[in-house]
N, C-alpha and C. Protein backbone atom coordinates (compact mmCIF):
# COMPACT_ATOMS: atom_id res chain seq x y z
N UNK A 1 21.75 116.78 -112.88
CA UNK A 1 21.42 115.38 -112.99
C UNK A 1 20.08 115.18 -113.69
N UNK A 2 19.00 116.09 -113.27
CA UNK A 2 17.77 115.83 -114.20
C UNK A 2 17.83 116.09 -115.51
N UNK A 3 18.65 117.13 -115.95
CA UNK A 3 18.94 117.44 -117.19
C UNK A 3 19.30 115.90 -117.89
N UNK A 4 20.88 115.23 -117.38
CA UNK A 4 21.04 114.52 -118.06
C UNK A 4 19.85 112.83 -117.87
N UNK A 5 19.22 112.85 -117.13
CA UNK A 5 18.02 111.98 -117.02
C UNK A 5 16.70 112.44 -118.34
N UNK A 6 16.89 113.61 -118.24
CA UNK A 6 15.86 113.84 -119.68
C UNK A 6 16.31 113.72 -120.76
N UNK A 7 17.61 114.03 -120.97
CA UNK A 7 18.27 114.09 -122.78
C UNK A 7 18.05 112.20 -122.44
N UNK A 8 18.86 111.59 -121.70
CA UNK A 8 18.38 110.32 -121.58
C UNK A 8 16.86 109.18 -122.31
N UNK A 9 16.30 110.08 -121.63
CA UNK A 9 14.58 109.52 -121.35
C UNK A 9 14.49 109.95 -122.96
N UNK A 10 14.69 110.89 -123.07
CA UNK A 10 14.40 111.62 -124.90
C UNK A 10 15.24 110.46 -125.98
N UNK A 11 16.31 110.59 -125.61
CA UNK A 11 17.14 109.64 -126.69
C UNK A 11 16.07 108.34 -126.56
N UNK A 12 16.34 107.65 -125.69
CA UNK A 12 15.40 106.27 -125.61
C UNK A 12 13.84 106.42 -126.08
N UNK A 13 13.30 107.21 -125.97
CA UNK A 13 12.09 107.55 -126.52
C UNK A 13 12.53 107.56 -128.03
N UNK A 14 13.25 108.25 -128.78
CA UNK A 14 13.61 108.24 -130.17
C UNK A 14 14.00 107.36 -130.57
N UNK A 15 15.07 106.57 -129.93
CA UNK A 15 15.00 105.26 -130.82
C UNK A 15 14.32 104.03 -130.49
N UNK A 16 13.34 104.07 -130.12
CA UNK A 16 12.10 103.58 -129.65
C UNK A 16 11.40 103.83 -131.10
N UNK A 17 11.30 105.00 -130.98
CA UNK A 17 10.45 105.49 -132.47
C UNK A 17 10.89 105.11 -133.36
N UNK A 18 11.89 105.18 -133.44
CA UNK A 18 13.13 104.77 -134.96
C UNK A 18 12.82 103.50 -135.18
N UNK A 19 13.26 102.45 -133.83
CA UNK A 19 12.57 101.18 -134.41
C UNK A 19 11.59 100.58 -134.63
N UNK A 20 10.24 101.28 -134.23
CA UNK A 20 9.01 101.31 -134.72
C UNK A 20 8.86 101.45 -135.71
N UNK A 21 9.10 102.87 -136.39
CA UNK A 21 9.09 102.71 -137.67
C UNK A 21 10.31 101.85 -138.98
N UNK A 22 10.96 101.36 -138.40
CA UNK A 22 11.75 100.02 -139.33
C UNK A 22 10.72 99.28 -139.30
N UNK A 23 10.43 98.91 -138.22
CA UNK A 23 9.71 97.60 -137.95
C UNK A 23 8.58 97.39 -139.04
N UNK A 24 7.90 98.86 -139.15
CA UNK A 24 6.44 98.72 -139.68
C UNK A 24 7.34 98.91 -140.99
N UNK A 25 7.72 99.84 -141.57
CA UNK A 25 8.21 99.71 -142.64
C UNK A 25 9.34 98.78 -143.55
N UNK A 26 9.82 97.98 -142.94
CA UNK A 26 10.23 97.11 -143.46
C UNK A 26 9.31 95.85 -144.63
N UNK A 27 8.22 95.05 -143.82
CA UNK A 27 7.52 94.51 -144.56
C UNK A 27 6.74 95.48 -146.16
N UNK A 28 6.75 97.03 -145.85
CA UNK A 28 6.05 97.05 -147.09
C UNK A 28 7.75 97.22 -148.16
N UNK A 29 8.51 97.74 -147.73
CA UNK A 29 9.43 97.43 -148.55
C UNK A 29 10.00 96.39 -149.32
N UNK A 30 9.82 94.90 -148.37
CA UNK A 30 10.19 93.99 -148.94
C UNK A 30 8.75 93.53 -150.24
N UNK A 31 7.77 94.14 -150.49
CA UNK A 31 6.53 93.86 -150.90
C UNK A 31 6.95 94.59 -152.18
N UNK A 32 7.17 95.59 -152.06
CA UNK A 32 7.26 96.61 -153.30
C UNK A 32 8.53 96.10 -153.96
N UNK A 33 9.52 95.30 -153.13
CA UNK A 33 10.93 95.13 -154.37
C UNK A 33 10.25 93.59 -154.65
N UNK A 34 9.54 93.09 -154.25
CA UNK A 34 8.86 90.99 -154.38
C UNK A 34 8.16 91.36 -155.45
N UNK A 35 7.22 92.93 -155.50
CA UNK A 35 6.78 92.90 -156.95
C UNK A 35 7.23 93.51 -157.74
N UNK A 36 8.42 94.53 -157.45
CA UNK A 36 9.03 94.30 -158.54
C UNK A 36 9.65 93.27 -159.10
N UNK A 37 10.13 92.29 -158.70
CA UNK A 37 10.78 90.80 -159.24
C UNK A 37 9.72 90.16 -159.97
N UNK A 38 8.76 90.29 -159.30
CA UNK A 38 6.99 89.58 -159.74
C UNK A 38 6.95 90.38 -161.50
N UNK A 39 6.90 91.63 -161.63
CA UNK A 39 6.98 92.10 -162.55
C UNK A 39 7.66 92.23 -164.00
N UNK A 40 9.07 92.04 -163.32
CA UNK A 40 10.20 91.85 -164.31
C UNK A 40 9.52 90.25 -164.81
N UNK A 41 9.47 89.12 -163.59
CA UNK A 41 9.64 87.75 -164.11
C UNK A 41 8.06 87.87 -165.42
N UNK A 42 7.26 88.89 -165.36
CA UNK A 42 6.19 88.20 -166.31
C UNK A 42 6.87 88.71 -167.71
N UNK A 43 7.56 89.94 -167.61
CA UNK A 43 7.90 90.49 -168.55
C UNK A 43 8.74 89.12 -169.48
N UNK A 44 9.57 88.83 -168.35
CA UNK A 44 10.66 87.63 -168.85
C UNK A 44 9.36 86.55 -169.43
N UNK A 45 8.57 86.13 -169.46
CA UNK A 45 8.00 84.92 -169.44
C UNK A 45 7.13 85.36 -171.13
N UNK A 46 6.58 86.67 -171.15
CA UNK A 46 6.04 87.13 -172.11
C UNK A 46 7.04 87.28 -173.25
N UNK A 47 8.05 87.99 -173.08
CA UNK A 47 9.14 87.95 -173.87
C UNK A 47 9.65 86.93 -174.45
N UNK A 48 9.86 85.61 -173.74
CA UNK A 48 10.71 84.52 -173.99
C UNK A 48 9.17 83.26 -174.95
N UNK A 49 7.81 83.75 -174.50
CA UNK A 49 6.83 83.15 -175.08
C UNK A 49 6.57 82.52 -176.87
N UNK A 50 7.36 84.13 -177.38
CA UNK A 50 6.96 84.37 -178.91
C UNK A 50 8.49 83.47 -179.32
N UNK A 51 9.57 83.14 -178.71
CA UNK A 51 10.64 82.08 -179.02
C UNK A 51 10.31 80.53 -179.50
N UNK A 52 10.75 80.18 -180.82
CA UNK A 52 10.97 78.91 -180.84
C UNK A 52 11.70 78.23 -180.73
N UNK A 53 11.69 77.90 -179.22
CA UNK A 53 12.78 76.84 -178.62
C UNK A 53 11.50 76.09 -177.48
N UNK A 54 12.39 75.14 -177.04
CA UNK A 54 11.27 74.62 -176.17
C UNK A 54 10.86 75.04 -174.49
N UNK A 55 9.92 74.53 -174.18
CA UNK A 55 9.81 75.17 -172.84
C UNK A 55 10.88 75.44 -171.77
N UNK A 56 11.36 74.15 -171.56
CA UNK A 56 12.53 74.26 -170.46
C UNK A 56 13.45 74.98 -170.94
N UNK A 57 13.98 75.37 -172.27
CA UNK A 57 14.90 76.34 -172.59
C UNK A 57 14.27 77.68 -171.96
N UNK A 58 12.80 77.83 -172.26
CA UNK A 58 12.46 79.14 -172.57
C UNK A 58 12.23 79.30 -170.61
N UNK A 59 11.96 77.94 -169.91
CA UNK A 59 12.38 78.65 -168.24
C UNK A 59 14.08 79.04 -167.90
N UNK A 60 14.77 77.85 -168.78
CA UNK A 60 16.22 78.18 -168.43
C UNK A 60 16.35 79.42 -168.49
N UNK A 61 15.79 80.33 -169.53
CA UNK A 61 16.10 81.70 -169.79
C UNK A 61 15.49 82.45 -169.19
N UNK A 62 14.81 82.68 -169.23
CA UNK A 62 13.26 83.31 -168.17
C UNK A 62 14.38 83.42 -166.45
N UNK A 63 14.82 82.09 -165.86
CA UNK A 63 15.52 81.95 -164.94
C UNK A 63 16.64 83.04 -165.09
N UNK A 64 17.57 82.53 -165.64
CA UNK A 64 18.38 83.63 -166.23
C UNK A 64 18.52 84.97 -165.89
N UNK A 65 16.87 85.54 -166.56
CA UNK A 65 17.13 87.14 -167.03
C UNK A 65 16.64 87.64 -165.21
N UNK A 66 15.69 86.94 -164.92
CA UNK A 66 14.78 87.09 -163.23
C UNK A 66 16.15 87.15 -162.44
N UNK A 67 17.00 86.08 -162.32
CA UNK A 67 18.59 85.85 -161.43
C UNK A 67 19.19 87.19 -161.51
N UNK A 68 19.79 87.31 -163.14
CA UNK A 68 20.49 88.70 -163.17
C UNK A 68 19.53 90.08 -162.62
N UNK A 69 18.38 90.39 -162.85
CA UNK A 69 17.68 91.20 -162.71
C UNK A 69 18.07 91.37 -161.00
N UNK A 70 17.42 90.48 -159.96
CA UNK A 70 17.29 90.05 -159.16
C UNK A 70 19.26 91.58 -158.17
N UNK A 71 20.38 90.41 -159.02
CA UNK A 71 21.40 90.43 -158.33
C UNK A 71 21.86 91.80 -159.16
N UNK A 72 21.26 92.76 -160.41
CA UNK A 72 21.81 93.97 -160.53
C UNK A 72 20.86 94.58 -159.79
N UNK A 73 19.93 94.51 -159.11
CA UNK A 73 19.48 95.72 -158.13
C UNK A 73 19.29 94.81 -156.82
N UNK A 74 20.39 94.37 -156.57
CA UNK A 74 20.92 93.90 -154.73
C UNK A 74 18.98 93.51 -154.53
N UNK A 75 18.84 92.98 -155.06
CA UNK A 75 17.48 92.12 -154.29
C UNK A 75 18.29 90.56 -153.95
N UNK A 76 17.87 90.43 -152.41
CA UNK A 76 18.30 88.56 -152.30
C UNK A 76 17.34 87.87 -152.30
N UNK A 77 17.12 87.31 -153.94
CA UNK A 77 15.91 86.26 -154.19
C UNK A 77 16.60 84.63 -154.11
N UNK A 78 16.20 84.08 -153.45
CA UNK A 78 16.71 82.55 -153.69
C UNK A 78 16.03 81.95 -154.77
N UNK A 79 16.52 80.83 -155.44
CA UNK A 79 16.46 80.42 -156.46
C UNK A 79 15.11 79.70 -156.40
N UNK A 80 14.25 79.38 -155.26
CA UNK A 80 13.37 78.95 -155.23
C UNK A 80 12.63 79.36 -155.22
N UNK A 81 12.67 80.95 -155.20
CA UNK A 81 11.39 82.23 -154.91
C UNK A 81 11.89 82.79 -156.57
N UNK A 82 12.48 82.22 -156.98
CA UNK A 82 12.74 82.61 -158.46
C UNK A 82 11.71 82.20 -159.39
N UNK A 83 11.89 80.44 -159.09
CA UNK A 83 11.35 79.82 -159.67
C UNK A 83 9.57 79.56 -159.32
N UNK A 84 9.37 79.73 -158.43
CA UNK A 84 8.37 80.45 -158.06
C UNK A 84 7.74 81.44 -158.39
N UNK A 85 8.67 82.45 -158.69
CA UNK A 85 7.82 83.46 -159.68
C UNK A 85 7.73 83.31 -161.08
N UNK A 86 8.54 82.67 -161.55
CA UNK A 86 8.52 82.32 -163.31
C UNK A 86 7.28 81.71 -163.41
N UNK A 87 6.74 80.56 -162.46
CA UNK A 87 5.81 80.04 -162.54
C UNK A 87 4.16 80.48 -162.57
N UNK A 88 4.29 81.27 -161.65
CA UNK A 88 3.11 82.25 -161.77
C UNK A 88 3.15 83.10 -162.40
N UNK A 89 4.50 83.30 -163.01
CA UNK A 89 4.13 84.24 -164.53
C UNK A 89 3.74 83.89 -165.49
N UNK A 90 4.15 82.51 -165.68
CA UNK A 90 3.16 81.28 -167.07
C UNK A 90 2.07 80.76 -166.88
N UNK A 91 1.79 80.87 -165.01
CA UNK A 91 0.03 80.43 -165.12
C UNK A 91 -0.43 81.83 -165.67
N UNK A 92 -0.11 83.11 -165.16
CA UNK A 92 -0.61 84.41 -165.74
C UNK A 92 -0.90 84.15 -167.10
N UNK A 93 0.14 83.96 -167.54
CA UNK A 93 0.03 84.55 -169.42
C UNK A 93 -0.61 83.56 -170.12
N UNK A 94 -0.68 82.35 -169.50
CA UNK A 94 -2.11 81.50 -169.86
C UNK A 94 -3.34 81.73 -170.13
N UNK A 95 -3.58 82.44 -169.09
CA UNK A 95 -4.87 82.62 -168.87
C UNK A 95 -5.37 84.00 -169.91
């Protein structure tokens, strides 16, 4: 009986640990794929800059390439954290 009270006590101790470390590691994961999206969108914004078409075309597109980017590497960005980043990619390249 103590035997199976320790493999017990051990298992629960481990996934104890296990979800500790999700826990902590989760937030930097979601950080490292937010900048990668952050990254791609300046690329998109720099790229689409040297185009002569007009602005809202050149977010329509910018939108676009960030969306697809976004949904070929299973990131779930909503369209408002999209647009959100396009935006601070054109205050960036302003400056």
């Amino acid at each position: 009986m103590w035997f199976k009270n320790f493999i017990t006590g051990l298992f629960n101790k481990f996934v104890q640990a296990f979800k500790d470390l999700l826990t902590a590691a989760f937030p930097i994961a979601k950080q490292i794929v937010m900048g990668q999206l952050s990254e791609f969108a300046q690329e998109a914004v720099k790229e689409l800059s040297v185009q002569t078409i007009t602005n809202e075309e050149k977010r329509k597109l910018a939108f676009e390439k960030v969306k697809f980017y976004a949904e070929e590497n299973a990131i779930d960005a909503r369209d408002s954290l999209i647009n959100v980043l396009i935006e601070l990619a054109v205050q960036k390249f302003k400056k």
